[in-house]
Protein backbone atom coordinates (compact mmCIF):
# COMPACT_ATOMS: atom_id res chain seq x y z
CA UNK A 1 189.28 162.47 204.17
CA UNK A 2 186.10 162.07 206.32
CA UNK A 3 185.60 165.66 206.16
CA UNK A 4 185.77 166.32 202.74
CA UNK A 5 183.10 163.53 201.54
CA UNK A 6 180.49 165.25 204.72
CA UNK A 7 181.43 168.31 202.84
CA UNK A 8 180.61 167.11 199.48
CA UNK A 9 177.73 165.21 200.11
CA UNK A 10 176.12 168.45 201.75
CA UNK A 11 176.77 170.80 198.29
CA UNK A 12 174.70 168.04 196.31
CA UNK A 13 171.52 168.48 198.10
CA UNK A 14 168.57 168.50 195.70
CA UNK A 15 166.41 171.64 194.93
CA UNK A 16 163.06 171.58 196.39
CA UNK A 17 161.86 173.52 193.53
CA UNK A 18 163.07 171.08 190.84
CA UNK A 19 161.65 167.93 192.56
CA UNK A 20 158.37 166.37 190.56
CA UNK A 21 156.82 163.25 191.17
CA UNK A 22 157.72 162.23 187.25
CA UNK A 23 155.25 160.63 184.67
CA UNK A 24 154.59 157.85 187.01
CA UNK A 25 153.06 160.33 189.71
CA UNK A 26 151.02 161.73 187.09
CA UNK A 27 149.91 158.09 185.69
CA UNK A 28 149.37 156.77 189.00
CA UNK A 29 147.26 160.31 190.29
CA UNK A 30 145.55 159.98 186.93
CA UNK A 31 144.25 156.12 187.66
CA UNK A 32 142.88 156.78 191.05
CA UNK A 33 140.95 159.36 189.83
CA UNK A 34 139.48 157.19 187.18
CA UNK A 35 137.90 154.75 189.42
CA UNK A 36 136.82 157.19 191.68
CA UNK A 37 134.78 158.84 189.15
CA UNK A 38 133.75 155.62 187.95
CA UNK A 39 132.94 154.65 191.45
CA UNK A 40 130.85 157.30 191.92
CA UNK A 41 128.82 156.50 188.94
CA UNK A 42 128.70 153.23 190.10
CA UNK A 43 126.95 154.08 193.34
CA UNK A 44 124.62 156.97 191.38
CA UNK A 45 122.90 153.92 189.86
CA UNK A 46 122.80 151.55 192.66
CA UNK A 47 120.89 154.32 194.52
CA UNK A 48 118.69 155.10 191.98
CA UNK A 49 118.07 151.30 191.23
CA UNK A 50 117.18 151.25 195.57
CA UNK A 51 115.22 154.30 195.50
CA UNK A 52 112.82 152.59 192.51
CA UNK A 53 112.38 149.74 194.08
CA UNK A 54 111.38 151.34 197.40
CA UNK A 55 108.81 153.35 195.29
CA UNK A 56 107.82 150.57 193.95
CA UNK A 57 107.40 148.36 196.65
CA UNK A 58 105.29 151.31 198.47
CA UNK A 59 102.70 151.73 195.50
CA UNK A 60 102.01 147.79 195.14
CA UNK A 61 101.45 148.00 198.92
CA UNK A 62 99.29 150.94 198.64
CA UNK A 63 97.48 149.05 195.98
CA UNK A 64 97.05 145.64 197.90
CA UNK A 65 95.83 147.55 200.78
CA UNK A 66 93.05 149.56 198.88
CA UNK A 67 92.11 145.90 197.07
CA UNK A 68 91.59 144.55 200.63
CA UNK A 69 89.72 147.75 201.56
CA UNK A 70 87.71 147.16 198.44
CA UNK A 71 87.23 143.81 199.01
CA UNK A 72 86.03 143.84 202.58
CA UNK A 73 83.42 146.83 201.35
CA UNK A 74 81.99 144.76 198.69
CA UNK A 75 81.42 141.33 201.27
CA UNK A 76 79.60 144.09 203.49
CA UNK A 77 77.50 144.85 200.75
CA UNK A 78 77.68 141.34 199.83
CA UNK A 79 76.42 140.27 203.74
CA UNK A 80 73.48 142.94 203.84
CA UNK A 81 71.94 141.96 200.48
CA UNK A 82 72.16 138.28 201.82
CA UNK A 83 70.53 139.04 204.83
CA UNK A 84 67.19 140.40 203.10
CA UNK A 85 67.69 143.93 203.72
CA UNK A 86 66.98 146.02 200.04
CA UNK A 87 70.14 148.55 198.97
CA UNK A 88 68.46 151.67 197.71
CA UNK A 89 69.15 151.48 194.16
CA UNK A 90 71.55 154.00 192.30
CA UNK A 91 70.12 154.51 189.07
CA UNK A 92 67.02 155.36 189.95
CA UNK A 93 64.61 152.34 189.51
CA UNK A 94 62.36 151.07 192.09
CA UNK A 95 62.86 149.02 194.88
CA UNK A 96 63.00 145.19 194.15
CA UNK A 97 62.88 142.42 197.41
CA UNK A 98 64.95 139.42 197.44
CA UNK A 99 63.41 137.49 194.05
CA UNK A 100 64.69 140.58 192.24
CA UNK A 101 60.89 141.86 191.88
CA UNK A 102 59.25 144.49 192.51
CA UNK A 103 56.76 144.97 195.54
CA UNK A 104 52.88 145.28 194.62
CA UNK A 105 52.39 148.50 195.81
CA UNK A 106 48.36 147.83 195.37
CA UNK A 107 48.89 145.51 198.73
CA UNK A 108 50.55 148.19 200.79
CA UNK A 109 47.88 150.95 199.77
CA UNK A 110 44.66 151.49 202.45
């Protein structure tokens, strides 16, 4: 009796040809790769979103640090006028001392 249920239980081996993972394999397989793709685009905009504010961050630096450069060149200027000495003008007037006149050139003559 033993013998002829080992015997029948071998002849009812499945195919490995006709074995499929069904409609659930297919659902489940179809899921995961759903929220990987959606994952994915997920992380696309979190790095772009990182990557702007970096950018960002660098140019308002950049700008702060050329308002300080700015800022330090005009309290130079700002020191040397205060100190008496006359900047050469730029648009091609004369001269003018600290009272914002011009020198009497009739003094300096011989």
């Amino acid at each position: 009796m033993l013998l002829v249920s080992a015997v029948a239980a071998t002849d009812e081996e499945f195919d490995p040809n006709t074995v499929t993972p069904g409609i659930w394999g297919f659902v489940l397989t179809f899921l995961v790769m759903v929220v990987v793709v959606l994952l994915i685009l997920d992380m696309t905009r979190r790095m772009r979103r990182v990557n702007m504010r970096a950018q960002v961050q660098a140019q308002l630096a950049a700008e702060a640090e050329a308002a300080a450069r700015d800022a330090e060149l005009a309290e130079a200027d700002g020191q040397a006028i205060d100190a008496g000495t006359e900047a050469p003008p730029t648009d091609g007037s004369e001269p003018t001392d600290a009272a914002g006149e011009a020198p009497d050139d009739d003094e300096q003559r011989p």
